[in-house]
Protein backbone atom coordinates (compact mmCIF):
# COMPACT_ATOMS: atom_id res chain seq x y z
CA UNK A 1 54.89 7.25 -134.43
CA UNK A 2 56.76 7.73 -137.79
CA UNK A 3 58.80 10.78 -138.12
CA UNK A 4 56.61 12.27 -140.84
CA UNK A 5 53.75 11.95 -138.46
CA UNK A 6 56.17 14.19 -135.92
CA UNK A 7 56.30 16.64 -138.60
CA UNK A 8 52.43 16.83 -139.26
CA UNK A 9 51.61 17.16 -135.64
CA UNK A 10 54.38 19.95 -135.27
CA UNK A 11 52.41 21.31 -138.11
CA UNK A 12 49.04 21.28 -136.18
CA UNK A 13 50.42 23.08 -133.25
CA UNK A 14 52.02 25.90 -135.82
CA UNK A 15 48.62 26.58 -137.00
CA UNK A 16 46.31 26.50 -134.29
CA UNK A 17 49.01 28.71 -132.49
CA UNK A 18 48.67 31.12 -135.38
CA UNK A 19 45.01 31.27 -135.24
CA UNK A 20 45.08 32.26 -131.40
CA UNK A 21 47.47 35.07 -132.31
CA UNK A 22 45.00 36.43 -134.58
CA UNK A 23 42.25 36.07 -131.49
CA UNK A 24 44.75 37.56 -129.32
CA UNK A 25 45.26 40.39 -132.12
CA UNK A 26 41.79 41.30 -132.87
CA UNK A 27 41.23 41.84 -128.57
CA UNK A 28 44.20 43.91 -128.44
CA UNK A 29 42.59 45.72 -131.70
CA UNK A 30 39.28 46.62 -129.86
CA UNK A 31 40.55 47.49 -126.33
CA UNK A 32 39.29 51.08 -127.16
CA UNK A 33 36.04 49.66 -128.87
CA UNK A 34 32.48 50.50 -126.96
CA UNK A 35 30.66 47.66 -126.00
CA UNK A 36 33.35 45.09 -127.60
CA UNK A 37 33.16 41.78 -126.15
CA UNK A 38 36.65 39.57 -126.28
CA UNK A 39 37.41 36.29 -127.56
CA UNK A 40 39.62 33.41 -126.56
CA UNK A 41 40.75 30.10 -128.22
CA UNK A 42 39.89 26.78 -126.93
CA UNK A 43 42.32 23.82 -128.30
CA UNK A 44 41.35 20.30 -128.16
CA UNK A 45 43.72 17.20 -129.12
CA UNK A 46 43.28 15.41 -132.35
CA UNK A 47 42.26 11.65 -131.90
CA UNK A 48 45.25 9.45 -130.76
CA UNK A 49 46.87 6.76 -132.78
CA UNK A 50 47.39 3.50 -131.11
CA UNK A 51 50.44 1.15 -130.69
CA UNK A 52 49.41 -1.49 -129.43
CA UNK A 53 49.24 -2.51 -125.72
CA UNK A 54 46.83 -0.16 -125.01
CA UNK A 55 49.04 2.92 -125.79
CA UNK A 56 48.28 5.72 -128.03
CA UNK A 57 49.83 8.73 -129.21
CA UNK A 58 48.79 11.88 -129.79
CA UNK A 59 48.26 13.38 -133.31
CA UNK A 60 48.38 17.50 -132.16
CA UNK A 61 46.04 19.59 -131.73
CA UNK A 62 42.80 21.46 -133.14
CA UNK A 63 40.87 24.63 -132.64
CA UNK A 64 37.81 23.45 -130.46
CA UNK A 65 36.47 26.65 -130.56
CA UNK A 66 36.25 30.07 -130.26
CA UNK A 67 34.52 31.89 -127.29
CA UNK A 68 33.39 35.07 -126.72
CA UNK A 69 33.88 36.55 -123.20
CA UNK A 70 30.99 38.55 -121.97
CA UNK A 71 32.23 39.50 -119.01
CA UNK A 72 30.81 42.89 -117.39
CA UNK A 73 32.86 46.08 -118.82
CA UNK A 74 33.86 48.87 -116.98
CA UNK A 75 31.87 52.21 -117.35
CA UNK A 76 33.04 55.22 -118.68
CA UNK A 77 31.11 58.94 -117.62
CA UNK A 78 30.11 61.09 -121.25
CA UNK A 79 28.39 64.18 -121.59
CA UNK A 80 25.75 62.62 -123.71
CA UNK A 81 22.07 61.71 -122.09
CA UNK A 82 21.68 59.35 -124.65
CA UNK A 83 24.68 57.06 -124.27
CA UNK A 84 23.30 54.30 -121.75
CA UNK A 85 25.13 51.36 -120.44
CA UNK A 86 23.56 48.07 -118.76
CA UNK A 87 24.78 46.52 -116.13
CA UNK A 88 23.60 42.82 -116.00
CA UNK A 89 23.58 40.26 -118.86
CA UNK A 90 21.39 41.81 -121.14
CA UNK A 91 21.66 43.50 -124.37
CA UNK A 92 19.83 46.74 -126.04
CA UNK A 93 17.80 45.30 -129.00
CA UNK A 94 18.05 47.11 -132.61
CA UNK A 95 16.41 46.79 -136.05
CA UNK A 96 17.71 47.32 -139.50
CA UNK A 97 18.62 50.47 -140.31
CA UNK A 98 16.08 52.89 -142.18
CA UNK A 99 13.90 49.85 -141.07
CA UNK A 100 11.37 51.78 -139.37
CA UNK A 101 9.44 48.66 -138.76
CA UNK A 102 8.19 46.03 -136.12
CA UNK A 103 10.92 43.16 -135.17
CA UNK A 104 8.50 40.81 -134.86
CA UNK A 105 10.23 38.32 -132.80
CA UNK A 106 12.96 38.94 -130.24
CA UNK A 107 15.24 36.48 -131.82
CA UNK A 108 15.38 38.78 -135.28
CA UNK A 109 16.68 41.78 -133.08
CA UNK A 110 20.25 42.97 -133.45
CA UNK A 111 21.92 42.99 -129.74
CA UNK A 112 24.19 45.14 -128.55
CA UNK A 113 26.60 46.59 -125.59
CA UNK A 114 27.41 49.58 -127.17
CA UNK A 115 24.43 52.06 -125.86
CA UNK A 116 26.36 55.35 -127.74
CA UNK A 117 23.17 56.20 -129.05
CA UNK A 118 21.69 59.77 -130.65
CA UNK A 119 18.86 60.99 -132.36
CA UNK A 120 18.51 60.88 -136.08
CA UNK A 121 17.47 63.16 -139.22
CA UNK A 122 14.23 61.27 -139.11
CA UNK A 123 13.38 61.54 -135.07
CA UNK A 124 14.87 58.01 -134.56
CA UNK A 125 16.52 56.48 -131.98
CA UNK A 126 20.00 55.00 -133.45
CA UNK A 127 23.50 53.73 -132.90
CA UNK A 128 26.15 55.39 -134.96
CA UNK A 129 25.37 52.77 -137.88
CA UNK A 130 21.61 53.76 -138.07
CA UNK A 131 20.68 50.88 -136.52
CA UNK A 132 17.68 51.56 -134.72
CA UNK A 133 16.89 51.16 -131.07
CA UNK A 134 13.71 49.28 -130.07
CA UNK A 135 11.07 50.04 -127.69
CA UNK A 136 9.32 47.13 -125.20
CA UNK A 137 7.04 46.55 -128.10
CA UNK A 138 9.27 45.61 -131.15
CA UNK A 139 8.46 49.08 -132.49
CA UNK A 140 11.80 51.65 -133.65
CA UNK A 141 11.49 54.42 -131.00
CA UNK A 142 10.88 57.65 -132.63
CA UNK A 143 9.57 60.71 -131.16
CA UNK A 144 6.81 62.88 -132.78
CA UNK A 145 7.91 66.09 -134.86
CA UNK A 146 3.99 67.15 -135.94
CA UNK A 147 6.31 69.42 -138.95
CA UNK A 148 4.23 72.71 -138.55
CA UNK A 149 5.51 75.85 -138.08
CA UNK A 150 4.86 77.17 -135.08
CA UNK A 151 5.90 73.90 -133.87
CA UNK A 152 3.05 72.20 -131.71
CA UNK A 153 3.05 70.47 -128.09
CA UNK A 154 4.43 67.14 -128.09
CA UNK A 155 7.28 67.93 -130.90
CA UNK A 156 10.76 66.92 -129.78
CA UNK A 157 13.54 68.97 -129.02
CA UNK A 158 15.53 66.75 -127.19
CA UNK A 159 16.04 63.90 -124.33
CA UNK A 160 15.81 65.35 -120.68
CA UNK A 161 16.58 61.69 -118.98
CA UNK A 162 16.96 57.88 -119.19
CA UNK A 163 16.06 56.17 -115.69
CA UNK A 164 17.35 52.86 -114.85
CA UNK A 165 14.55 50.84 -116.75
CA UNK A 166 14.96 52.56 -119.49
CA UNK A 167 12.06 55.25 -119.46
CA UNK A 168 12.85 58.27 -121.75
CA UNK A 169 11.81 61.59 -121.16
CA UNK A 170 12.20 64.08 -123.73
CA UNK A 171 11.42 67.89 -124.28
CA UNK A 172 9.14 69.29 -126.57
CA UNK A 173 10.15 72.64 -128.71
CA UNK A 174 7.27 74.49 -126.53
CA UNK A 175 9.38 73.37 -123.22
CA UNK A 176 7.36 70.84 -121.88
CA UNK A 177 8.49 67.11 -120.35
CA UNK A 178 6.97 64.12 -122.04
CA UNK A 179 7.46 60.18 -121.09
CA UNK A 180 8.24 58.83 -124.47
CA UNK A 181 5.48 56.16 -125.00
CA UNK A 182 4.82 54.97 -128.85
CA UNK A 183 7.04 55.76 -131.91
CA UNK A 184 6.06 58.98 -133.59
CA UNK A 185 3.37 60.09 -131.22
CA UNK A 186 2.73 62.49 -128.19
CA UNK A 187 4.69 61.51 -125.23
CA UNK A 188 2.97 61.26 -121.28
CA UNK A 189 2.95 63.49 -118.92
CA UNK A 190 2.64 60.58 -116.56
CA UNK A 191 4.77 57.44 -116.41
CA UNK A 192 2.71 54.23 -116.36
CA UNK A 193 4.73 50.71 -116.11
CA UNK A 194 1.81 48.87 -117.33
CA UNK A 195 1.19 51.58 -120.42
CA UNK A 196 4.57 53.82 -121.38
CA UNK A 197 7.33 51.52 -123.48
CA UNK A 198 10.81 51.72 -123.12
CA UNK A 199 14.02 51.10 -124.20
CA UNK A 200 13.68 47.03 -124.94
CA UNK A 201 16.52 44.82 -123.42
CA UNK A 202 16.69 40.98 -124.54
CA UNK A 203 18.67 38.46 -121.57
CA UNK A 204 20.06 35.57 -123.87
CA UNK A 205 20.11 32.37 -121.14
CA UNK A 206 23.23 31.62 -123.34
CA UNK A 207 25.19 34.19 -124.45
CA UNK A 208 27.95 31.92 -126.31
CA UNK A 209 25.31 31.01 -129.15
CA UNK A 210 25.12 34.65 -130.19
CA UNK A 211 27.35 35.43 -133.18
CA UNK A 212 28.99 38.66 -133.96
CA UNK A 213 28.06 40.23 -137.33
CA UNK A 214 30.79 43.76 -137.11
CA UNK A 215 29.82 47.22 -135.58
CA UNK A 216 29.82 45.53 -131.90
CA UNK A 217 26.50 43.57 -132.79
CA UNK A 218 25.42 40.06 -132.02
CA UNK A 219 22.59 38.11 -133.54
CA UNK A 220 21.00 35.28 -131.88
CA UNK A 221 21.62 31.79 -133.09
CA UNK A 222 19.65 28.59 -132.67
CA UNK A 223 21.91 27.61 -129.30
CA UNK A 224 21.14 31.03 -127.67
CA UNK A 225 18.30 31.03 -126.00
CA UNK A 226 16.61 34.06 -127.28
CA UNK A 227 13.05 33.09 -127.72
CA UNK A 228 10.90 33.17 -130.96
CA UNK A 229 8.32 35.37 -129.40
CA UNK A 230 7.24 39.13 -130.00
CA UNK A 231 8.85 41.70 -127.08
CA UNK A 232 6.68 42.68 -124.50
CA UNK A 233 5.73 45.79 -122.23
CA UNK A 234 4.41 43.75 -119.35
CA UNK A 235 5.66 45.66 -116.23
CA UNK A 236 7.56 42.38 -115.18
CA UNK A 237 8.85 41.49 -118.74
CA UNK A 238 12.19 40.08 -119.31
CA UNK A 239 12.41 42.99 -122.22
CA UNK A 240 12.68 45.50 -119.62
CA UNK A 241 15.31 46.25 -117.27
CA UNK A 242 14.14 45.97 -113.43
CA UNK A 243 16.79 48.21 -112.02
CA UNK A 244 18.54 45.41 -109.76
CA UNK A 245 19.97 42.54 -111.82
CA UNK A 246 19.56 44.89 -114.92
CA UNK A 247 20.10 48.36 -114.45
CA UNK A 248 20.71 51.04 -117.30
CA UNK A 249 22.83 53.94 -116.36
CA UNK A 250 22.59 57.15 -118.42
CA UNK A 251 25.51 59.35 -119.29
CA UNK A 252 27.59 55.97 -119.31
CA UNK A 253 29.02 53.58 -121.71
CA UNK A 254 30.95 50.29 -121.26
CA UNK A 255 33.66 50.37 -122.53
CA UNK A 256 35.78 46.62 -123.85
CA UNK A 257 36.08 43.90 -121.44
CA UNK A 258 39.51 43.46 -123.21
CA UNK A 259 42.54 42.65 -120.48
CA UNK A 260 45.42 43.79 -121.79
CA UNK A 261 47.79 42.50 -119.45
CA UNK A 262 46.00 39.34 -119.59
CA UNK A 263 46.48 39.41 -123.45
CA UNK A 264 50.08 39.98 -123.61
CA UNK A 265 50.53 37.25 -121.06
CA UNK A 266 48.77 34.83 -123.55
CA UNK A 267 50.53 36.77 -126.92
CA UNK A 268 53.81 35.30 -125.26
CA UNK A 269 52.82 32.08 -124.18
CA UNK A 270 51.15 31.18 -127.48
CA UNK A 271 54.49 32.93 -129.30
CA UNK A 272 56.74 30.19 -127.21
CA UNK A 273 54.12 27.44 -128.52
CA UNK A 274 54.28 28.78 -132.09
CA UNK A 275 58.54 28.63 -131.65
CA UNK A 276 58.27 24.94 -129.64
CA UNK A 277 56.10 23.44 -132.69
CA UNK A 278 58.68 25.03 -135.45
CA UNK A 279 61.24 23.42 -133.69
CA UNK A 280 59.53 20.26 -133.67
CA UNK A 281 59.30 20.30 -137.56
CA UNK A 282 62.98 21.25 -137.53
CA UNK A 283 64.23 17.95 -135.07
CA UNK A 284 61.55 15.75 -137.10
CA UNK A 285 63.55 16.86 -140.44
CA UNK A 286 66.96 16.60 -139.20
CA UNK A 287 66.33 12.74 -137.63
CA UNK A 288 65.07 11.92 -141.05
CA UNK A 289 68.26 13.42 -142.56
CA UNK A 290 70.08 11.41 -140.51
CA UNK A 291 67.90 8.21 -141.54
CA UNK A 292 68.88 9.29 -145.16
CA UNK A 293 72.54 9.64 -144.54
CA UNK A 294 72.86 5.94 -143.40
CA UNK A 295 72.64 4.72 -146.99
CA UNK A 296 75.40 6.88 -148.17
C-alpha cells in the first residue's frame, strides 16, 4: 500500500470518527428530552486492496449505519393526568396537527414516546406540537363541548383518569364521569372493550426502520413493519395496550434512554480514534518527505 493510500485511509478514520462525535453529541444533547430515543454509530471497513498472494489490505473505514436505541426509559412521576408513559415496545400514534381527520392507515400515523400530552383550545387531545393523539379507530380524540350556556351533560371539563389500556375518563362541567368513546360526542357511563375506543398504540415488529422526523417523532418506513391497514378497536387488537406486555401508566413520562456515562466512555474512545487517524496522516506525510529528501 502506497503512502498516499496511508494518507486517504487515515482520512477515512478522521471522518467517520467525526461523524460519531456528532451522534455522541446529539445523545448527550437530549438526555433531558421526553421520550428521546438514542443513537449509535456502526463502522464497517472499506473493501480491501489486494497484493498478491492472497493478501489484502485494508482501505479504512465507513459509516455502516446509524441506529437508534429503543431501549425502555426510565419513568418519571408528574402532576399531570394526562402525561402517560408505555411500558413495552409500542408507541402512542398521532395525526397532523389541526388535522382533525381519520389516519387511515396505521403506517401514516406519527409515533411517539413522549406521552406529555394536554387538552387543546379546540377539545383535542395533543402533544405540545399540536399533534394530535389518536383513538383505536384512526379518529383525533376530542371530547364534546355542546357550546351552550348553561353548559349541558356530556361537556368536558377535564380528564379524571387514564387506566393501563388506555381508557379515558373525563368530567363533564355538570360533574358527572364519562368513558371517552368517539371524538366530539357524549362519553359512557359504562366501559365496554368491544364498544369504548382508546388511546391507539402501534407495536412496529422492527423498530430500526422507523425514522425520526424532530419533536421526538418517528414515522414508519417501508423496513418497519407497521402494517398498511386501518387501526382497530377489537378488544384483542394490537392498537390497544393489554396491560401486561404493554401497559400505560398515567401521571408518568419516560424520560431519554440516553447513558451518560456510557456516552462519555465512547466521546473518549472515539476522541483517541479521531487523534490515532491524525497521526496517521502526519507519519504518512513525513515518510513521503523523507522519500522526497533522497533526491536532494
Amino acid at each position: 500500500m502506497s503512502v498516499t493510500s496511508a494518507m486517504f485511509t487515515g482520512v477515512s478514520g478522521l471522518l467517520s470518527n467525526a461523524e460519531g462525535i456528532n451522534v455522541i453529541g446529539n445523545n448527550l444533547a437530549n438526555v433531558n428530552t421526553i421520550g428521546f430515543k438514542s443513537g449509535r454509530i456502526l463502522f464497517s471497513d472499506v473493501l480491501s486492496a489486494s497484493i498478491g498472494n492472497d493478501s489484502q489490505i485494508g482501505r479504512g473505514t465507513q459509516i455502516q449505519k446509524v441506529d437508534n436505541v429503543f431501549g425502555q426509559g426510565t419513568f418519571e412521576t408528574t402532576e399531570s393526568v394526562s402525561d402517560v408513559a408505555i411500558q413495552g415496545n409500542s408507541f402512542f400514534a398521532l395525526g397532523r396537527p389541526a388535522g382533525d381527520a381519520n389516519v387511515a392507515t396505521q403506517n401514516l400515523a406519527y409515533l411517539t414516546r413522549a406521552g406529555a400530552f394536554r387538552v387543546d383550545d379546540t377539545l383535542h387531545l395533543v402533544n405540545p406540537d399540536g399533534y394530535q393523539v389518536l383513538d383505536t379507530n384512526g379518529d383525533p380524540i376530542q371530547f364534546l363541548d355542546s357550546a351552550t350556556v348553561p353548559p349541558t351533560a356530556g361537556d368536558f371539563a377535564k380528564i379524571q383518569k387514564i387506566d393501563s389500556n388506555g381508557a379515558i375518563t373525563y368530567q363533564d362541567k355538570l360533574g358527572n364521569n364519562y368513558f371517552y368513546n368517539t371524538a366530539g360526542n357524549v362519553g359512557l357511563a359504562t366501559f365496554t372493550a368491544a364498544t369504548n375506543r382508546v388511546i391507539a398504540i402501534v407495536n412496529p415488529p422492527n423498530p430500526s426502520g422507523l425514522s425520526k422526523v424532530g419533536g421526538t417523532l418517528f414515522q414508519p418506513g417501508a423496513n418497519s413493519g407497521v402494517p398498511i391497514v386501518a387501526f382497530s378497536n377489537v378488544a384483542s387488537s394490537a392498537n390497544i395496550a393489554n396491560g401486561t406486555s404493554d401497559s400505560i401508566y398515567s401521571n408518568r413520562l419516560e424520560i431519554s434512554n440516553v447513558d451518560m456515562a456510557s456516552q462519555f466512555v465512547k466521546m473518549i474512545l472515539t476522541q483517541r480514534a479521531y487523534s490515532a487517524n491524525s497521526k496517521t496522516i502526519t507519519t504518512a506525510d513525513e515518510m513521503t518527505q523523507e522519500v522526497l529528501n533522497l533526491k536532494r
